[in-house]
C-alpha atoms as a PDB file:
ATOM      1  CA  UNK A   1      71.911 -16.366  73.586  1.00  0.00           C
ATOM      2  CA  UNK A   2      73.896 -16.870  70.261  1.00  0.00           C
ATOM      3  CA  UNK A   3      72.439 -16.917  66.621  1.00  0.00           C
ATOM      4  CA  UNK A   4      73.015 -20.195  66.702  1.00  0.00           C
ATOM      5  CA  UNK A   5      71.620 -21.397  69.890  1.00  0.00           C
ATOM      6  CA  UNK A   6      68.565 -19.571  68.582  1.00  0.00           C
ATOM      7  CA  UNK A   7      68.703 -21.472  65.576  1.00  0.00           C
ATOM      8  CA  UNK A   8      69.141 -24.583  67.348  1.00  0.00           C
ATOM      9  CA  UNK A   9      66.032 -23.920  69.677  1.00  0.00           C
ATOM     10  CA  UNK A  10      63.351 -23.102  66.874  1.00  0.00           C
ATOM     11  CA  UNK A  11      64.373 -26.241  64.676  1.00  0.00           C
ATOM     12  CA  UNK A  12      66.456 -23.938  61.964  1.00  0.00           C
ATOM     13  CA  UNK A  13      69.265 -24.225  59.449  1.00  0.00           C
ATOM     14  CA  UNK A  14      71.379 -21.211  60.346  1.00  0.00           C
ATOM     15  CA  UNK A  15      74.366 -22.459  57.778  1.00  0.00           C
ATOM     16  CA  UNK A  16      71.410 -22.699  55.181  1.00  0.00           C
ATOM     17  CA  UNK A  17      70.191 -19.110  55.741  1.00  0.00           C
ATOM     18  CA  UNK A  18      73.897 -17.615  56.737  1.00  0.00           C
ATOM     19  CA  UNK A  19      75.224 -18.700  53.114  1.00  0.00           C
ATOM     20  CA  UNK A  20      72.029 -17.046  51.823  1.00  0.00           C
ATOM     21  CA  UNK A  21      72.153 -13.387  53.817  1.00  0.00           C
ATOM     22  CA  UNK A  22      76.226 -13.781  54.720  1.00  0.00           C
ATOM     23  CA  UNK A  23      76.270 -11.695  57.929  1.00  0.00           C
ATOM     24  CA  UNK A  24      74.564 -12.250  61.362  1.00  0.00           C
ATOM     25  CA  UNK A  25      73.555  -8.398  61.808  1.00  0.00           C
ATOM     26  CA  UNK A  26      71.400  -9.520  58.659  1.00  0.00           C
ATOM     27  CA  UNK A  27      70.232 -12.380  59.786  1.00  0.00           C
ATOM     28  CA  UNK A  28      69.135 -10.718  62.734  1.00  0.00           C
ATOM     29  CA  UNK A  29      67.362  -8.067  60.817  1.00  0.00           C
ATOM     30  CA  UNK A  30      65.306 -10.275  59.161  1.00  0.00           C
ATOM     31  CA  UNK A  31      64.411 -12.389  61.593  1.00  0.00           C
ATOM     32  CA  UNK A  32      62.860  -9.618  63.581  1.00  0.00           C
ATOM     33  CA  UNK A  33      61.373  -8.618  60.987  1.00  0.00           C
ATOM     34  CA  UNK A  34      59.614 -11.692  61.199  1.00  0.00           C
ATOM     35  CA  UNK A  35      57.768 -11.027  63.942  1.00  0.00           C
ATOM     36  CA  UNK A  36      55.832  -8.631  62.241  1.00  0.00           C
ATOM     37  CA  UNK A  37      54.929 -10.906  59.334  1.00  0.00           C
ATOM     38  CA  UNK A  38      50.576 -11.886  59.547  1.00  0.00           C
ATOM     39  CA  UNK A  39      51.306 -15.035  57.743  1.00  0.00           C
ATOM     40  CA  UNK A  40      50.460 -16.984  61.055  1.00  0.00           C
ATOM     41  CA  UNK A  41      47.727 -14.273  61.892  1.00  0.00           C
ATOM     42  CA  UNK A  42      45.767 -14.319  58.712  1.00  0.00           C
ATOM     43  CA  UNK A  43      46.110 -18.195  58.941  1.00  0.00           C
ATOM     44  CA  UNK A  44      44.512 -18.713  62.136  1.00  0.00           C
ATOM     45  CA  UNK A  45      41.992 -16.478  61.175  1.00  0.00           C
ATOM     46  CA  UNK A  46      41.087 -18.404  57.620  1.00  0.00           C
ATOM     47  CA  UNK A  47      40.960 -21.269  59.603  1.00  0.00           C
ATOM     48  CA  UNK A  48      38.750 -20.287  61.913  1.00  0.00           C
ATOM     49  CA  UNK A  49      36.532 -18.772  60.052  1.00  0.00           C
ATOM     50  CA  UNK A  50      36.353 -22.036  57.508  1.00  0.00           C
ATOM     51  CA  UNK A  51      38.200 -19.992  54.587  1.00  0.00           C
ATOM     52  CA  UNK A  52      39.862 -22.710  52.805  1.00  0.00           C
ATOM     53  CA  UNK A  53      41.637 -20.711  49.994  1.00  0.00           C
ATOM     54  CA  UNK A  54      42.598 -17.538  52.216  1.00  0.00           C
ATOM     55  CA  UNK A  55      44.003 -20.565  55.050  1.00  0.00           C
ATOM     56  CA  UNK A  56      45.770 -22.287  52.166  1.00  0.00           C
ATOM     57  CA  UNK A  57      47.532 -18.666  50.754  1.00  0.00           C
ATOM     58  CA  UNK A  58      48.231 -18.027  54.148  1.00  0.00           C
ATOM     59  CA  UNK A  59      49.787 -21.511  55.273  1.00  0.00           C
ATOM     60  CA  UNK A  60      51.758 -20.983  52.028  1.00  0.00           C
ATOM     61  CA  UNK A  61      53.177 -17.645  52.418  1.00  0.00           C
ATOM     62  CA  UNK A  62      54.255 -18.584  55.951  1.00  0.00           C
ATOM     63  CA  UNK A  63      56.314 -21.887  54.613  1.00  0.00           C
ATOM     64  CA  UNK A  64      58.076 -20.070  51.889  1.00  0.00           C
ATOM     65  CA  UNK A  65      59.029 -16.990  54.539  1.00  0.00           C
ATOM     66  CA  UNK A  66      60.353 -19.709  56.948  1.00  0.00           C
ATOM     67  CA  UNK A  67      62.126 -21.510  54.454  1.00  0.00           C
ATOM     68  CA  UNK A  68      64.127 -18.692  53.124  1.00  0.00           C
ATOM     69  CA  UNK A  69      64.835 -17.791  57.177  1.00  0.00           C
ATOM     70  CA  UNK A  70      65.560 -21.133  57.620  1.00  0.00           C
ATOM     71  CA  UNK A  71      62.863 -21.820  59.820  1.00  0.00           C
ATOM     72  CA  UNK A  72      62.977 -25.813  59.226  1.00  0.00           C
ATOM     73  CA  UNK A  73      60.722 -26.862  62.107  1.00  0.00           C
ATOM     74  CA  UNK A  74      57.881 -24.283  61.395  1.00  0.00           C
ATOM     75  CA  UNK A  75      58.261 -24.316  57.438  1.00  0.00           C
ATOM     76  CA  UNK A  76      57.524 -27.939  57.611  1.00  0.00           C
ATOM     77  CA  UNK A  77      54.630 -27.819  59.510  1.00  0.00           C
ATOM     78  CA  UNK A  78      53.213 -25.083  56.960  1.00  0.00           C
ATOM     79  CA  UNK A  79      54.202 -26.228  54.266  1.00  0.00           C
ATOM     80  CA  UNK A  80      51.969 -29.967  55.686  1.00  0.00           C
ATOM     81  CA  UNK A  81      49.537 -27.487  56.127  1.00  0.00           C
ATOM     82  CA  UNK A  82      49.641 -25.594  52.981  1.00  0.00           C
ATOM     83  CA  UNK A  83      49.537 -29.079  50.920  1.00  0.00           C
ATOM     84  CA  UNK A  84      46.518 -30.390  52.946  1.00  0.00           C
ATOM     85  CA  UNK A  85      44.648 -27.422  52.376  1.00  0.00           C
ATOM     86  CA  UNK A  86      46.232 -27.178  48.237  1.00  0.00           C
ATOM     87  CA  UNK A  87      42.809 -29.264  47.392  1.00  0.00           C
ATOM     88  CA  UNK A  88      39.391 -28.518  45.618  1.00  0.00           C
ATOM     89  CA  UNK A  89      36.459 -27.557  47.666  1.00  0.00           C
ATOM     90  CA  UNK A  90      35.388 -24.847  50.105  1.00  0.00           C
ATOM     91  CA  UNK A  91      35.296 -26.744  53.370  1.00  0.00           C
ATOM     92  CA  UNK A  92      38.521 -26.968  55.967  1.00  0.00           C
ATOM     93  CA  UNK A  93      39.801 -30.335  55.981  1.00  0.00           C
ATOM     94  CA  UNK A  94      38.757 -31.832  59.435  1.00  0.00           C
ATOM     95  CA  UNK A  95      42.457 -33.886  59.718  1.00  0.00           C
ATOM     96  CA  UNK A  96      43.895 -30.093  59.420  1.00  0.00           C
ATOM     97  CA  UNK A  97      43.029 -29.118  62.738  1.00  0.00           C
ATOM     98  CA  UNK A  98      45.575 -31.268  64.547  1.00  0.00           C
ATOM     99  CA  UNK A  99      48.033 -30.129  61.799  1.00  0.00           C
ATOM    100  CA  UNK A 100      47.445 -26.078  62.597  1.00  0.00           C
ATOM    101  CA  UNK A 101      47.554 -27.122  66.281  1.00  0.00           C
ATOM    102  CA  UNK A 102      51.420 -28.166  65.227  1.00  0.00           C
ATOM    103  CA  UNK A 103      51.680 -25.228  63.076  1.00  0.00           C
ATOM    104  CA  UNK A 104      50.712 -23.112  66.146  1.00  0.00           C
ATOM    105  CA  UNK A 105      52.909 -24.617  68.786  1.00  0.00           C
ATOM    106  CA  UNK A 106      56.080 -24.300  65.897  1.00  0.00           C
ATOM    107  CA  UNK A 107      55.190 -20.803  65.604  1.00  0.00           C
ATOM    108  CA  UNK A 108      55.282 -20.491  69.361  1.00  0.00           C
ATOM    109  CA  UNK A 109      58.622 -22.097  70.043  1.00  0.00           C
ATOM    110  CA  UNK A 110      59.818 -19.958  66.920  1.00  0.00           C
ATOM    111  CA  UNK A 111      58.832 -16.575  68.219  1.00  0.00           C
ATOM    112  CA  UNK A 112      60.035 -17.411  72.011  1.00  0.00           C
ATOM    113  CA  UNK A 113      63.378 -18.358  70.123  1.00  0.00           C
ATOM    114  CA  UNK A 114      63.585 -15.354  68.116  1.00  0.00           C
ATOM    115  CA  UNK A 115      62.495 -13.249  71.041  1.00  0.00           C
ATOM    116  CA  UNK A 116      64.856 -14.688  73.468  1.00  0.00           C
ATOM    117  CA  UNK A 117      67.764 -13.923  71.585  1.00  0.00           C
ATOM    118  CA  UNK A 118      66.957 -10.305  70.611  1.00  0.00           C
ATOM    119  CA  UNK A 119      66.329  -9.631  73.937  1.00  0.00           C
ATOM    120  CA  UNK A 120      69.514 -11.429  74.835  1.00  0.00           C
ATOM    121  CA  UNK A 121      71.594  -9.101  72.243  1.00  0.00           C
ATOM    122  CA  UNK A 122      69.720  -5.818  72.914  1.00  0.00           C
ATOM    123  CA  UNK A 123      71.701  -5.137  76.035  1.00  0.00           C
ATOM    124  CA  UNK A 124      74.754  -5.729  73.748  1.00  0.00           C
END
């Protein structure tokens, strides 16, 4: 798998984020480093736990980390997310639920991407 058919299969703007970074072996670097990131992890958790400001940080951390990879598909979602939760009061939002389910299957089709093609390129 290429960069950019990993790109293309997690929703992302790999001309956005190569004009940003300027090499691939960067690129690639940061997008593994991605997996490690507990944006998504710390989210689910708020949310679970009915944390509105910790789900809202969260939600926001993970949009602006996607948006400088270039993450479109996922960013959006968090960034949804992120503004949903933005409000006063302590409670989750109940129409935020269906919006973290989206937020969840992004993430999933984003790590599968990311995982495919450094798995792909580690024989390399």
């Amino acid at each position: 798998m290429t960069i950019h058919a990993c790109y293309q299969q997690l929703g992302g703007d790999f001309a956005a984020v190569e004009t940003r970074l300027r090499s691939v072996s960067l690129i690639t670097k940061f997008i593994a480093r991605f997996l490690d990131d507990g944006s998504f992890s710390r989210l689910c958790r708020a949310m679970d736990n009915g944390q509105r400001e910790e789900a809202f940080r969260a939600a926001h951390t993970l949009k602006g980390v996607c948006a400088n990879l270039g993450f479109d598909r996922l960013s959006a979602s968090a960034g949804q997310l992120a503004e949903l939760l933005r409000g006063e009061g302590n409670d989750i939002p109940e129409d935020a639920v269906p919006i973290l389910d989206t937020v969840k299957r992004d993430y999933a089709l984003t790590v599968n991407a990311i995982r495919a093609y450094l798995d792909a390129n580690s024989q390399a």
